[in-house]
Protein backbone atom coordinates (compact mmCIF):
# COMPACT_ATOMS: atom_id res chain seq x y z
CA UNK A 1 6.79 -15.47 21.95
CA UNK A 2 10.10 -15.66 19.94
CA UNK A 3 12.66 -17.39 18.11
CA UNK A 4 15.23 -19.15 19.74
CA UNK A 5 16.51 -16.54 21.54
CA UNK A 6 15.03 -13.32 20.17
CA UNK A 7 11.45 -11.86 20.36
CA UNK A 8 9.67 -11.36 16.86
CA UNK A 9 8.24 -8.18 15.40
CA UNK A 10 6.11 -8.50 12.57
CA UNK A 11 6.30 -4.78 10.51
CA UNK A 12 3.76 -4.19 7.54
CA UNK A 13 4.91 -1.70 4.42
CA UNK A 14 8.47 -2.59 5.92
CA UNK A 15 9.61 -2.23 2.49
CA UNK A 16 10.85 1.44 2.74
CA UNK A 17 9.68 4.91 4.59
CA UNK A 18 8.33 4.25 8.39
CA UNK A 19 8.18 0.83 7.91
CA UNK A 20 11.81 0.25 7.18
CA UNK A 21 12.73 2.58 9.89
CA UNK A 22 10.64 1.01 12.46
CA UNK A 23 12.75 -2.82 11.60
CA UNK A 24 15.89 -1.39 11.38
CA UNK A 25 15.39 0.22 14.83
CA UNK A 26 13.57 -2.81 16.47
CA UNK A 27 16.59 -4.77 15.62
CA UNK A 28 18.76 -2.96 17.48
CA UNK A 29 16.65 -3.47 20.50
CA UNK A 30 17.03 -7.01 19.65
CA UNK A 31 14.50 -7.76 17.67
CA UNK A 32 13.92 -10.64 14.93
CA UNK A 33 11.26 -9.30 12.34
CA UNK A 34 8.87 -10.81 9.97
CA UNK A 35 8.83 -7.94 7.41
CA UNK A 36 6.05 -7.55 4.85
CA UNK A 37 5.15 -6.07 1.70
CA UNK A 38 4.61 -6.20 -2.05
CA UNK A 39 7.96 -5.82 -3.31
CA UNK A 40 10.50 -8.53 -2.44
CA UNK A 41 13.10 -6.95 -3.91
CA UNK A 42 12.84 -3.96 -1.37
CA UNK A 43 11.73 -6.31 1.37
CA UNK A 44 15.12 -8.71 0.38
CA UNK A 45 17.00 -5.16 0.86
CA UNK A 46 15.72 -4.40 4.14
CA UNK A 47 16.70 -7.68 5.78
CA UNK A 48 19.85 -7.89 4.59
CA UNK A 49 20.46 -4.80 6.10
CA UNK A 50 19.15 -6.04 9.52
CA UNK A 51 21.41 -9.12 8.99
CA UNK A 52 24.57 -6.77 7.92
CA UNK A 53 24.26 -4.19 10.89
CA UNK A 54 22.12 -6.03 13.72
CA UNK A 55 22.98 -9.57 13.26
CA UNK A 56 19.03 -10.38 13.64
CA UNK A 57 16.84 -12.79 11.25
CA UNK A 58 14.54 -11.79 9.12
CA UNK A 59 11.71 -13.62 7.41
CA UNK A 60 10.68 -11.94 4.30
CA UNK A 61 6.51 -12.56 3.40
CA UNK A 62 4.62 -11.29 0.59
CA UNK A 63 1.32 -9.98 1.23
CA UNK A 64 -1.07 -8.00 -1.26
CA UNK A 65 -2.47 -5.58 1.87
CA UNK A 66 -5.80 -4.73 -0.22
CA UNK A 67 -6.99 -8.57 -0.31
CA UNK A 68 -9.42 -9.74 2.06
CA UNK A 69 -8.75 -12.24 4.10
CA UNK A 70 -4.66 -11.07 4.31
CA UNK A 71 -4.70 -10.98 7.88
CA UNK A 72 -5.71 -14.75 8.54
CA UNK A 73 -3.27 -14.96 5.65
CA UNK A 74 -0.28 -13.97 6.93
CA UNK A 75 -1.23 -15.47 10.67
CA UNK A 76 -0.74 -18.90 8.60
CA UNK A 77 2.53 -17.95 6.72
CA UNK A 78 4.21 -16.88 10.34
CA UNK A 79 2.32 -20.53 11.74
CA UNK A 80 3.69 -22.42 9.11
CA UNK A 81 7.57 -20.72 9.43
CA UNK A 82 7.60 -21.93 13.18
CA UNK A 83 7.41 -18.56 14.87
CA UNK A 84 5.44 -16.50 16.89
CA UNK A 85 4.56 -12.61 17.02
CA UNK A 86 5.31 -10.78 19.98
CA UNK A 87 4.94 -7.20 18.58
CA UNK A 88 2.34 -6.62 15.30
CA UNK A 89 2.97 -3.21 13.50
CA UNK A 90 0.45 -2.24 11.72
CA UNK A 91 2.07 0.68 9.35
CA UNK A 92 1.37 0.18 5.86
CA UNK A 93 -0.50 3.21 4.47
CA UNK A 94 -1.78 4.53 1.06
CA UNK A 95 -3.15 8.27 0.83
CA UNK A 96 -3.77 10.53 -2.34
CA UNK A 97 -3.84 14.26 -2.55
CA UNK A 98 -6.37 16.57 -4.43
CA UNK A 99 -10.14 16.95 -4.90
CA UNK A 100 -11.99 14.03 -3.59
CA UNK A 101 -14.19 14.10 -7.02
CA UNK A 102 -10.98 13.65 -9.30
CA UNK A 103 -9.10 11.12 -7.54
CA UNK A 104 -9.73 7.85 -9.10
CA UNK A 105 -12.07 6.15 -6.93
CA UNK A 106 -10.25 2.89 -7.42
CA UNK A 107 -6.91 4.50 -5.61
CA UNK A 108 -9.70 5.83 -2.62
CA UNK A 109 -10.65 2.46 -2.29
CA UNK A 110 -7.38 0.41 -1.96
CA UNK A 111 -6.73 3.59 0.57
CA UNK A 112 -9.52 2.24 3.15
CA UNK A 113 -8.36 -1.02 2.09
CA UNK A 114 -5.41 -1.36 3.01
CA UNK A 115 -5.71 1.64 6.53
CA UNK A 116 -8.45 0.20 7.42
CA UNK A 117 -9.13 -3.31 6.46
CA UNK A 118 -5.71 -4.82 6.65
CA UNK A 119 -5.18 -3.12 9.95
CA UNK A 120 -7.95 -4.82 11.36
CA UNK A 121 -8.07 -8.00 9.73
CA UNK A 122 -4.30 -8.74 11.24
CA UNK A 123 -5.13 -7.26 14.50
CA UNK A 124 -8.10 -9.73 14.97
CA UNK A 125 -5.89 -12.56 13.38
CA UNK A 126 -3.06 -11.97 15.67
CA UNK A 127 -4.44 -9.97 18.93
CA UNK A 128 -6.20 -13.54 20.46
CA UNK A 129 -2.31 -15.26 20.87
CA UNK A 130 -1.15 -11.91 22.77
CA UNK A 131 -3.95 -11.87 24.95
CA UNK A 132 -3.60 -15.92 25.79
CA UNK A 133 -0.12 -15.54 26.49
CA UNK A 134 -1.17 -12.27 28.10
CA UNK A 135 2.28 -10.35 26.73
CA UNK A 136 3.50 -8.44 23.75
CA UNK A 137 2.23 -5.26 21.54
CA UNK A 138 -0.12 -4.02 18.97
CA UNK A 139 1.02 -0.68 17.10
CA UNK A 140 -0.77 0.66 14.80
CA UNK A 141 0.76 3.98 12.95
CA UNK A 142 -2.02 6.26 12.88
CA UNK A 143 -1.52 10.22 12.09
CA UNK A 144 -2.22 14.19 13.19
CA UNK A 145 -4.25 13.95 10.71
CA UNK A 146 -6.82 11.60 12.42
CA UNK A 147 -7.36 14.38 14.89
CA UNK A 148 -9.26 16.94 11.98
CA UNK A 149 -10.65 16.36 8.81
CA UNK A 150 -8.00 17.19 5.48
CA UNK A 151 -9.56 18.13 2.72
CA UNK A 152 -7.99 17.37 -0.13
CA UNK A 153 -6.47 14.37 1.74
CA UNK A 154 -10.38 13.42 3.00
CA UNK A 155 -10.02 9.77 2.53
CA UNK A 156 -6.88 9.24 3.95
CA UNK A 157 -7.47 11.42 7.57
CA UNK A 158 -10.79 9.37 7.84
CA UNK A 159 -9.15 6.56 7.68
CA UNK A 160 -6.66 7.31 10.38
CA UNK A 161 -9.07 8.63 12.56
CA UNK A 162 -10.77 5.64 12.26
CA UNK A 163 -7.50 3.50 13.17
CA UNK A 164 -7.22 6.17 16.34
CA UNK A 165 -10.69 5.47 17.55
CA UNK A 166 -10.58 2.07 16.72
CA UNK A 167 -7.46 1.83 18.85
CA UNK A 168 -8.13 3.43 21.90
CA UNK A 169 -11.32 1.57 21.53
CA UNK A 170 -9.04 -1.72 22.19
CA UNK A 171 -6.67 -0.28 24.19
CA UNK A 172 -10.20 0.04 26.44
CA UNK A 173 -11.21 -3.60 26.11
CA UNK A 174 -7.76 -5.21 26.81
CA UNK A 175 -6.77 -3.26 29.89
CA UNK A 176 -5.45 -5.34 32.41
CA UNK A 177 -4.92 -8.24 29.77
CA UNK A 178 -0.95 -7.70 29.56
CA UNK A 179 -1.05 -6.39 26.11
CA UNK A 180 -0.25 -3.20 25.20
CA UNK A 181 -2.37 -1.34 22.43
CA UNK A 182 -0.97 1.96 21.25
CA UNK A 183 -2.08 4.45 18.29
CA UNK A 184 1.44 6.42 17.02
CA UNK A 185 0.55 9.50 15.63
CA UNK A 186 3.30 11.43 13.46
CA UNK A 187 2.60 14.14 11.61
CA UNK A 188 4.38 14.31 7.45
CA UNK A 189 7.09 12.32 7.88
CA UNK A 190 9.94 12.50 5.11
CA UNK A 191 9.21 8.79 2.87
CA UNK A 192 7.94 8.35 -0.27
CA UNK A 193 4.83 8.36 0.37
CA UNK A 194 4.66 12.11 0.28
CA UNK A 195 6.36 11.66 -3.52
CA UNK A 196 3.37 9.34 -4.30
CA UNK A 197 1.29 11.73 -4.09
CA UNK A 198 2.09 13.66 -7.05
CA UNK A 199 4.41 16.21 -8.58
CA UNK A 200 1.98 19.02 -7.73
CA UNK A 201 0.97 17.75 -4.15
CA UNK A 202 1.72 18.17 -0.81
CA UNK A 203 5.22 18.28 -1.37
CA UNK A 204 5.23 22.54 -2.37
CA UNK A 205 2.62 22.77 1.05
CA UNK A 206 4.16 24.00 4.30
CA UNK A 207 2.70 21.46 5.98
CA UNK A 208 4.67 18.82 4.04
CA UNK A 209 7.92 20.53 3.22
CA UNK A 210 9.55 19.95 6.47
CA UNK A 211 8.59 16.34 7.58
CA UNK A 212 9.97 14.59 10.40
CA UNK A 213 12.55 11.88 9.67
CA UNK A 214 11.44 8.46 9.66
CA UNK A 215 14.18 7.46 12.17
CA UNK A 216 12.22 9.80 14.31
CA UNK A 217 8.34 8.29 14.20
CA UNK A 218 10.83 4.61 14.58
CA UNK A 219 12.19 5.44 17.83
CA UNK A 220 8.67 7.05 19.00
CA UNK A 221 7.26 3.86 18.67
CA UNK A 222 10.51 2.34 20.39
CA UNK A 223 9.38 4.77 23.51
CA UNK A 224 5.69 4.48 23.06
CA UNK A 225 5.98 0.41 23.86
CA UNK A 226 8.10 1.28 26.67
CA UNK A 227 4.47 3.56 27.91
CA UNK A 228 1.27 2.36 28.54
CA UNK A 229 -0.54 4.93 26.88
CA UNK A 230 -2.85 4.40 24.55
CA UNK A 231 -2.46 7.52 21.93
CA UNK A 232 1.34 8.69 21.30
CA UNK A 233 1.64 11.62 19.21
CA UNK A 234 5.31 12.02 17.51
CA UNK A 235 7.01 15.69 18.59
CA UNK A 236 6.64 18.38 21.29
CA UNK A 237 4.61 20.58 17.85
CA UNK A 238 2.33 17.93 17.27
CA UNK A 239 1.01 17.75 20.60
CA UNK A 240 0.32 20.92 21.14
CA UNK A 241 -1.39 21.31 17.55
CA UNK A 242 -4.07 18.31 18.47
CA UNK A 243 -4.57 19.69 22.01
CA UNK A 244 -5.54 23.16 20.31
CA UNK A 245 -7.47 21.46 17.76
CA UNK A 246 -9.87 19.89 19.95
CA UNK A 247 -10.63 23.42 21.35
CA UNK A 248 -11.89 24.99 18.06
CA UNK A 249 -15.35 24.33 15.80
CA UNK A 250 -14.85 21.51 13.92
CA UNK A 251 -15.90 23.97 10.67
CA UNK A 252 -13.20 26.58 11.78
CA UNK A 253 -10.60 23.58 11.63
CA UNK A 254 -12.23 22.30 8.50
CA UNK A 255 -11.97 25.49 6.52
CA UNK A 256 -8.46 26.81 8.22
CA UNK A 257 -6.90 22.77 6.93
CA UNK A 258 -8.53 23.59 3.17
CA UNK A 259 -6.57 26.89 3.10
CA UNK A 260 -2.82 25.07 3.96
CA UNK A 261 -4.14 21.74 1.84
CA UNK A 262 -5.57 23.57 -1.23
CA UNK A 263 -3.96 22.70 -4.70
CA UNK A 264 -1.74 25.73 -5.84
């Protein structure tokens, strides 16, 4: 359940954005973190910062998030380092913005890739230890935008509708198991990822030019493990916005998204 003397969080796409956010706060609630990624470079950044401010350890692993099989993958790396996961967050996300017939396919796929497949080939690698020792956390960082389709974003809400349902699906399963299972929904948070998505993309769209910080969605998902709920959606907006949602035809919401989403 931890290191020596400190529990272990392991953080995907901890490299910058959310991710970052979410290890540098976990370490001041005195955590150690297993931080992965593609880039070691940011990754190396990240836990020296952790060292420098927190005084917690950081192991640094590199994991391409697309590749099958990167869940029993990294179970083997943390295995082999002599530590155990008490808290898997499951943040790292790809998205791309614009007509679903012009994006490159190729981006759409590593998209359900890595939202979808990584995110639930590490829960099933690492969920079976938490349950045995009947303590710890999954979190997976879902999104508003699971709660109605996007167009122009159509890929990317599926897939975090799927990690909602998919979540409160095991939150279900698990109850009473000593495990808690939690979806964290944010809405645009201010990261790259939102630059990612190209110089003529959400950024210029209301609904992306005033994201939340990403010191905000960390210490959401600081509160949500202190719940035992299964959905927590980031800000006192956000809530109401889903709880209206679910009111109106699923066409309304359709149509009224494409008019904020549409390409200028």
């Amino acid at each position: 359940m931890t290191t020596a003397t400190r529990p272990v969080a392991l953080v995907t796409g901890a490299s910058s954005g959310i991710g970052e956010a979410i290890a540098l706060r976990l370490a001041q609630e005195g955590f150690d973190l297993v931080l992965v990624a593609r880039s070691d470079e940011r990754l190396q950044r990240v836990a020296s910062s952790i060292q420098r401010i927190y005084g917690r350890r950081s192991w640094v692993l590199l994991e391409d998030l697309t590749r099958r099989d990167c869940g029993t993958a990294l179970l083997q790396q943390v295995q082999a380092l002599g530590i155990t996961v008490e808290v898997l967050i499951n943040n790292a996300g790809i998205g791309a913005y614009g007509p679903f017939q012009e994006l490159p396919l190729e981006e759409e796929r590593s998209a359900i890739a890595v939202n979808i497949g990584a995110l639930v080939e590490l829960t099933h690698a690492f969920l079976p230890e938490l349950l045995a020792r009947r303590s710890g956390a999954v979190i997976n960082i879902a999104s508003t935008a699971a709660f109605q389709p996007a167009p122009f974003m159509a890929v990317y809400a599926a897939t975090k509708a799927f990690v909602l349902s998919f979540t409160e699906a095991l939150w279900a399963e698990t109850l009473g198991r000593g495990v808690k299972i939690i979806a964290v929904c944010p809405p645009a948070v201010q990261t790259p990822f939102i630059a990612k998505l190209g110089p003529d993309g959400p950024p210029k769209i209301s609904a992306f030019a005033h994201g939340l910080p990403a010191e905000q969605v960390a210490s959401a998902v600081v509160e949500a493990m202190r719940g035992d709920v299964p959905t927590y959606i980031v800000g006192r907006k956000s809530r109401i916005l889903t709880w209206l949602v679910r009111l109106m035809p699923r066409a309304a919401v359709a149509r009224s998204v494409a008019r904020v989403m549409r390409p200028r």
